[in-house]
C-alpha atoms as a PDB file:
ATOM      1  CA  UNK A   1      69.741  -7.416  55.030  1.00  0.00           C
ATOM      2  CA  UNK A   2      71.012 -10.585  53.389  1.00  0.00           C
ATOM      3  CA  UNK A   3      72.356 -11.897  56.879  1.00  0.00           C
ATOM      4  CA  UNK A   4      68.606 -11.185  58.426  1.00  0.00           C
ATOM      5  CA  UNK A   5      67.299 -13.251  55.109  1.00  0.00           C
ATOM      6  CA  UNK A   6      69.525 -16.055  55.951  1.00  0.00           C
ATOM      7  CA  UNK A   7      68.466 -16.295  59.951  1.00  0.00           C
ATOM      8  CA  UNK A   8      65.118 -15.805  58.843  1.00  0.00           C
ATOM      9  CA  UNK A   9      65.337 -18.663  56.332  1.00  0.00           C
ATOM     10  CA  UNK A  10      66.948 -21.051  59.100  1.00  0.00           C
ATOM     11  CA  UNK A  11      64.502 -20.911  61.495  1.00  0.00           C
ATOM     12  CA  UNK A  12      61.395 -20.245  58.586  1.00  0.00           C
ATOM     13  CA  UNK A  13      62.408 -23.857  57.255  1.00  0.00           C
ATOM     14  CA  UNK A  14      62.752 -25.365  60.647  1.00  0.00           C
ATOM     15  CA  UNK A  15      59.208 -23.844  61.679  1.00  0.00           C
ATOM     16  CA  UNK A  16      57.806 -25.159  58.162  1.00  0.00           C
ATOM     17  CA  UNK A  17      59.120 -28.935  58.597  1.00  0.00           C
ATOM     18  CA  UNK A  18      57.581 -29.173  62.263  1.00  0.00           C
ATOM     19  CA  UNK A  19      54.506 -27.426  60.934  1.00  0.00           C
ATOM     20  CA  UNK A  20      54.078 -29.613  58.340  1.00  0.00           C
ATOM     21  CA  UNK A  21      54.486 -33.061  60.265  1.00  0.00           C
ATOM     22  CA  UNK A  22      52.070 -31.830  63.098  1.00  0.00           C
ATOM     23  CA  UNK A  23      49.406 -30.702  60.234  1.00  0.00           C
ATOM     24  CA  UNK A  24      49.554 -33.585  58.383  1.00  0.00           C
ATOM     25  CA  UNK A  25      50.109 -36.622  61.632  1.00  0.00           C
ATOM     26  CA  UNK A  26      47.649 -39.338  61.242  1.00  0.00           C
ATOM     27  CA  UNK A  27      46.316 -37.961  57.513  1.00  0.00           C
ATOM     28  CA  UNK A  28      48.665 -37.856  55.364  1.00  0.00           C
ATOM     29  CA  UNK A  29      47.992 -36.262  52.016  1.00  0.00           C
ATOM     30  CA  UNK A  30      49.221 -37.838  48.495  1.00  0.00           C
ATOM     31  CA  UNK A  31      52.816 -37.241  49.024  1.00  0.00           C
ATOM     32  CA  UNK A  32      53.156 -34.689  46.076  1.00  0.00           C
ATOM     33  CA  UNK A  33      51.579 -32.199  48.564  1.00  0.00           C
ATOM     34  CA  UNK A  34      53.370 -32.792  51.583  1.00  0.00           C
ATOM     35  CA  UNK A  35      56.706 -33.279  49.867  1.00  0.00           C
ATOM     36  CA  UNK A  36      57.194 -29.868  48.009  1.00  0.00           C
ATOM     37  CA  UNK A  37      57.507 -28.404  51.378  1.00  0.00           C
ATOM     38  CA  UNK A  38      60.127 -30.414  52.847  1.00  0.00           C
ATOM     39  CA  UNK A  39      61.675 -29.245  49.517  1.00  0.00           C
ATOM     40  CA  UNK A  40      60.800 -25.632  50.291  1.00  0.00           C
ATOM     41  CA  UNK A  41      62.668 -25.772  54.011  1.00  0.00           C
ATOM     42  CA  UNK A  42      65.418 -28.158  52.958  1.00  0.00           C
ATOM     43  CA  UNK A  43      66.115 -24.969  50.130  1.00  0.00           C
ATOM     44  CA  UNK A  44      65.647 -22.302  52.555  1.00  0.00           C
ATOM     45  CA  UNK A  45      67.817 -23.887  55.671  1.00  0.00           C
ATOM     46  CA  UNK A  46      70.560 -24.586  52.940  1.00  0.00           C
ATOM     47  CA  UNK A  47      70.821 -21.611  51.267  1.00  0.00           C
ATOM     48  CA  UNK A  48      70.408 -19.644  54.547  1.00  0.00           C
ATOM     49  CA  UNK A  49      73.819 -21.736  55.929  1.00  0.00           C
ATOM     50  CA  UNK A  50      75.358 -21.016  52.399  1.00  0.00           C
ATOM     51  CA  UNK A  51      74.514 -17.746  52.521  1.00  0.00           C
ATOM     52  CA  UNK A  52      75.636 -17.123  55.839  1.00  0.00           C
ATOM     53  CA  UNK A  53      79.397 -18.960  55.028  1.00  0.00           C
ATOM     54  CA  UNK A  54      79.759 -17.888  51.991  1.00  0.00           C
ATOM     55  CA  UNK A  55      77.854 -14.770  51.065  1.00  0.00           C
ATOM     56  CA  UNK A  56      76.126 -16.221  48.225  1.00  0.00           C
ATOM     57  CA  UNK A  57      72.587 -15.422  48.308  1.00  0.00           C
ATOM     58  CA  UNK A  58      71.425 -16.660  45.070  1.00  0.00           C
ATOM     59  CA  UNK A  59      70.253 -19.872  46.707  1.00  0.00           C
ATOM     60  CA  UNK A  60      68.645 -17.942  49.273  1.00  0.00           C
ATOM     61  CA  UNK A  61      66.850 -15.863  46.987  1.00  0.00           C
ATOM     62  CA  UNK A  62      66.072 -18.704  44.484  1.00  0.00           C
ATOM     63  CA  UNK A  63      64.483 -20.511  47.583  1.00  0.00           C
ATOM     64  CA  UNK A  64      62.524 -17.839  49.313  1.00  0.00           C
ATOM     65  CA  UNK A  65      61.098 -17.503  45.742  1.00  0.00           C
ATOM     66  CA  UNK A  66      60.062 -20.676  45.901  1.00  0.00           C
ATOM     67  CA  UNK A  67      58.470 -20.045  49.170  1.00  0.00           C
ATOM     68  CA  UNK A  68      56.379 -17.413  48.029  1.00  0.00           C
ATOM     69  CA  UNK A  69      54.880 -19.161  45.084  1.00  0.00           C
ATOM     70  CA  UNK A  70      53.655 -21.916  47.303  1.00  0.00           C
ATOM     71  CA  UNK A  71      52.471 -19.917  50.371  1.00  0.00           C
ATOM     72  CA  UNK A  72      50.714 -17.791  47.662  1.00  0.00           C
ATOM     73  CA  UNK A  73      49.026 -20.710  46.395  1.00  0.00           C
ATOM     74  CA  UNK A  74      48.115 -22.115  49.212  1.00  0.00           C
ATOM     75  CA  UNK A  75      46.996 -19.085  51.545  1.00  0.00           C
ATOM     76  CA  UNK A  76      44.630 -18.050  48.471  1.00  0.00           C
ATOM     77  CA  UNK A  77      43.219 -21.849  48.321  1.00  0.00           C
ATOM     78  CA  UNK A  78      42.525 -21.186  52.230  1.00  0.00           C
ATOM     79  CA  UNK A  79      40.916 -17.804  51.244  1.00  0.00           C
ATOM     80  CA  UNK A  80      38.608 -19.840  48.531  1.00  0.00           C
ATOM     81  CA  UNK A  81      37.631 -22.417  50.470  1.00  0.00           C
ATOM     82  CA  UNK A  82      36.443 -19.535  53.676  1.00  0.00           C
ATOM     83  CA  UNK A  83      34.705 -17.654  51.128  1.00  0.00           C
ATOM     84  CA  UNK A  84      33.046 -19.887  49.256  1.00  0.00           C
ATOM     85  CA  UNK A  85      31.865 -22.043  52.960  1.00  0.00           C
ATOM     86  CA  UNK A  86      32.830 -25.179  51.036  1.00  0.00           C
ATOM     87  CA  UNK A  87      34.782 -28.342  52.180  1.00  0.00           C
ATOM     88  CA  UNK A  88      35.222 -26.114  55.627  1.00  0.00           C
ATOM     89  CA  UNK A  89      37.458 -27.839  57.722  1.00  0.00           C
ATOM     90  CA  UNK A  90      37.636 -27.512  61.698  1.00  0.00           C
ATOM     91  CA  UNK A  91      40.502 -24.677  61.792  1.00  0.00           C
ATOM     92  CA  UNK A  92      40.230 -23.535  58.603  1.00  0.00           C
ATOM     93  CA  UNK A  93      40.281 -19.843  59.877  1.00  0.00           C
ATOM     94  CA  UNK A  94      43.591 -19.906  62.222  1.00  0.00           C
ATOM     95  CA  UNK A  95      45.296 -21.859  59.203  1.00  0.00           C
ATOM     96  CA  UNK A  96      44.551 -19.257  56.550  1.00  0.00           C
ATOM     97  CA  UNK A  97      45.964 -16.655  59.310  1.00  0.00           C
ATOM     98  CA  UNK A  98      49.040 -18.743  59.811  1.00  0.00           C
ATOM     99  CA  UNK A  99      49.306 -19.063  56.012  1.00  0.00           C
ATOM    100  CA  UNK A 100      49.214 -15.500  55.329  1.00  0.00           C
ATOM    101  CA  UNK A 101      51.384 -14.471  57.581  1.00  0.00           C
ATOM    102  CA  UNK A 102      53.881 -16.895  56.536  1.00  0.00           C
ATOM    103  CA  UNK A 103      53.358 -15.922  52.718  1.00  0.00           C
ATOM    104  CA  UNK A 104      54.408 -12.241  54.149  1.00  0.00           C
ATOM    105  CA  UNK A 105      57.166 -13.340  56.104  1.00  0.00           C
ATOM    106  CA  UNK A 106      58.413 -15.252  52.833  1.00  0.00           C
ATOM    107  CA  UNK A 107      57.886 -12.170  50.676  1.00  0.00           C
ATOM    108  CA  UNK A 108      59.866 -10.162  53.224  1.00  0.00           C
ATOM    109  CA  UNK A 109      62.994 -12.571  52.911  1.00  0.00           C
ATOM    110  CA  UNK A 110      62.480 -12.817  49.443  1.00  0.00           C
ATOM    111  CA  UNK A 111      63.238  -8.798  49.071  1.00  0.00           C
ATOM    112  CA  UNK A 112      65.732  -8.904  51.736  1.00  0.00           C
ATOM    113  CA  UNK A 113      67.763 -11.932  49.973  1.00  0.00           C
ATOM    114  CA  UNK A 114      67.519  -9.852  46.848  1.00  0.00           C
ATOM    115  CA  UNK A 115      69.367  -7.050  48.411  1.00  0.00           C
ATOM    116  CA  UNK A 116      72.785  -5.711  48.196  1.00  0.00           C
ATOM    117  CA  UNK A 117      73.449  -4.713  51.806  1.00  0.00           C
ATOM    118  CA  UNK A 118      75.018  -6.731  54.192  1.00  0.00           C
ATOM    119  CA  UNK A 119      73.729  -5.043  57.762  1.00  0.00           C
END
């Protein structure tokens, strides 16, 4: 289960980097917003290669935690902004989906990373 956290974190953190420069081309937000999740992939594509040479998956886990508390944050903010039909951006829908179902994905790693079994 650890190995499948590690491959997921790889390719979550390289999904999450391209995401994130296609969402933001051309309108940048204050960097404080954009740069936490370079932070967030940088931390999951690192400890998914640590994890996967060297078996360590505190890194992993520590970064998938990460992962969650921001896609939890920020699928919820999505959620708020549908319900209350405020500040409703073009697209707002599909991103909330997209931001969901990455917060589930992340949660899924997270309690993968925090197991013991190496299948």
């Amino acid at each position: 289960m650890i190995r499948k956290s590690a491959y997921i974190a790889l390719v979550f953190g390289l999904f999450l980097t391209i995401f994130e420069i296609v969402r933001n081309w051309g309108h940048w937000l204050p960097w404080p917003f954009w740069l936490v999740s370079f932070i967030t992939a940088g931390a999951l594509i690192w400890g998914g290669l640590r994890t996967l040479n060297q078996g360590s998956s505190r890194m992993l886990s520590a970064a998938w935690g990460v992962t969650v508390g921001i896609f939890w944050m920020s699928y919820f903010t999505h959620v708020q902004v549908l319900v209350e039909g405020t500040q409703v951006q073009k697209g707002e829908g599909p991103m909330t989906l997209v931001m969901g179902l990455m917060l589930v994905v992340a949660i899924a790693g997270l309690l993968m990373s925090l197991t013991r079994r190496t299948i």
